[in-house]
Protein backbone atom coordinates (compact mmCIF):
# COMPACT_ATOMS: atom_id res chain seq x y z
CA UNK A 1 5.37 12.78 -4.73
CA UNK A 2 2.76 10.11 -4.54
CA UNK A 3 2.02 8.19 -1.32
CA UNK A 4 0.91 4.32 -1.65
CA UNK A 5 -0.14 2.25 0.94
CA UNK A 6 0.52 -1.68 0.25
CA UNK A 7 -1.58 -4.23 2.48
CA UNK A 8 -2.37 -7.79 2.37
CA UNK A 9 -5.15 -9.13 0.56
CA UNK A 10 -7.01 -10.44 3.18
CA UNK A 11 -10.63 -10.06 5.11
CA UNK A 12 -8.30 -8.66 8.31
CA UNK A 13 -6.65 -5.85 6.14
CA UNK A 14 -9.83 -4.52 4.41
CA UNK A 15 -12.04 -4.49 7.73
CA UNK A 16 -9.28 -2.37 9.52
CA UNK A 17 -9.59 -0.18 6.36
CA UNK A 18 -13.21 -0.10 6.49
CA UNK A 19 -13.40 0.41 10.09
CA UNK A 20 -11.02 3.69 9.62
CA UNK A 21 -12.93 4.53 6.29
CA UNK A 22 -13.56 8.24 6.25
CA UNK A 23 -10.12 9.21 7.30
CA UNK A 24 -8.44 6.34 4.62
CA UNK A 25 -10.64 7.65 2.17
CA UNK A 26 -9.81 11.29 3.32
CA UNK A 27 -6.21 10.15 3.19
CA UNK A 28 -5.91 7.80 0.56
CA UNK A 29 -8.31 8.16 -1.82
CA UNK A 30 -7.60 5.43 -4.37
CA UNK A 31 -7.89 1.68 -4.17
CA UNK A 32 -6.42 -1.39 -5.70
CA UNK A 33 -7.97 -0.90 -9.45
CA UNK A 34 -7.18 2.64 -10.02
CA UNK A 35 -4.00 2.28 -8.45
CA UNK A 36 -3.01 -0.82 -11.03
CA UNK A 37 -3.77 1.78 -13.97
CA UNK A 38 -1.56 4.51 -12.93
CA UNK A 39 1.27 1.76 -12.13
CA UNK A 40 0.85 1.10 -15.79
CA UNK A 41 1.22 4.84 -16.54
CA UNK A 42 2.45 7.28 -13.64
CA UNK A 43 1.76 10.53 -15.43
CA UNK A 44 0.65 12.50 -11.35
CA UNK A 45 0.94 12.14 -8.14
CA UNK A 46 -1.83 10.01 -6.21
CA UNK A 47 -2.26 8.74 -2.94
CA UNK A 48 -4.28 5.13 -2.52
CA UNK A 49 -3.96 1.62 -1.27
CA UNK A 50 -3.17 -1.34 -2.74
CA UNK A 51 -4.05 -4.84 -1.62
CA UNK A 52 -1.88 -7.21 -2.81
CA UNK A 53 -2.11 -11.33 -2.91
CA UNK A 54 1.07 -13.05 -1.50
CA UNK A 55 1.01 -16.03 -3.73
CA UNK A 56 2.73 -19.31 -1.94
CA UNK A 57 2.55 -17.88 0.99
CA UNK A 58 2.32 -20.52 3.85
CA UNK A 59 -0.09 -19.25 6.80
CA UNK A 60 1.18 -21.95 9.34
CA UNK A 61 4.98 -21.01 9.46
CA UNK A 62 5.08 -17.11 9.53
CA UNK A 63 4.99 -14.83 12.65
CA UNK A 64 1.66 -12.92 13.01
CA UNK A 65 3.83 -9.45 13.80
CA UNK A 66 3.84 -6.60 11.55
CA UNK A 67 6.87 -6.19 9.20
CA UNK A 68 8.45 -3.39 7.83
CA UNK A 69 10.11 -5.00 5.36
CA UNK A 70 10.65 -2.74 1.69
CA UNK A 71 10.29 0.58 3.89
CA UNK A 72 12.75 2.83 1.39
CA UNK A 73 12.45 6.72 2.92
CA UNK A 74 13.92 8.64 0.04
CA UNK A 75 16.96 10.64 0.80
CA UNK A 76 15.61 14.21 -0.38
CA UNK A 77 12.08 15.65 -0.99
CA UNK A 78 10.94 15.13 -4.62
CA UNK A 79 7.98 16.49 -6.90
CA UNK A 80 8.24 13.94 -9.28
CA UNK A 81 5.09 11.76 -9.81
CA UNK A 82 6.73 8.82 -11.01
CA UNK A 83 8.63 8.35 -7.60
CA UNK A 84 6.39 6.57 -4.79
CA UNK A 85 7.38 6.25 -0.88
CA UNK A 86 6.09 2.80 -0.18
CA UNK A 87 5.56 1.11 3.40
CA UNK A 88 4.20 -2.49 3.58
CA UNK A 89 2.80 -3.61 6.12
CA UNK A 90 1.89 -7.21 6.99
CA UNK A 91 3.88 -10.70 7.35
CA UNK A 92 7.29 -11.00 5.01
C-alpha cells in the first residue's frame, strides 16, 4: 500500500516540510516530480508528498483552519500498489 501526502502549494506548506525535513524525508521520501511519474504508472508502492496548486482559489473568502476534506480510510488492509490512502490537508 502506498502512503501520499497531498499539501498546498504554497511558501507555508513547504517551510513546515522543511522545518520537519529529516523525519519527512525519513517518512516520505518522494516529492512532487517523482510522485507525478508514478501517478502516470503505479507499478509499487511509494510513500511521498505532493504539493498541489488550487487553481481559482480565492484567498480572501476561505477559513484559515485545516480541512480534512477527501480523507477515504480504506475498509481492509491491502498490498496492492496501485491503491493509495490519501489525507489532504489545507483549506477546501
Amino acid at each position: 500500500m502506498s502512503r501520499l501526502l497531498v499539501l498546498p502549494e504554497d511558501r507555508t506548506a513547504r517551510r513546515r516540510v522543511a522545518q520537519h525535513e529529516a523525519t519527512f524525508r525519513a517518512a516520505l521520501p518522494m516529492r512532487t516530480a517523482a510522485v507525478r511519474r508514478w501517478l502516470r504508472h503505479p507499478d509499487h508502492a511509494i510513500a511521498g508528498i505532493l504539493f498541489l496548486t488550487n487553481v481559482g482559489q480565492d484567498d480572501n473568502r476561505r477559513s484559515r483552519r485545516p480541512s480534512r476534506r477527501g480523507w477515504r480510510p480504506l475498509r481492509k488492509r491491502d498490498s496492492d500498489p496501485r491503491k493509495v490512502r490519501v489525507l489532504v490537508i489545507g483549506r477546501p
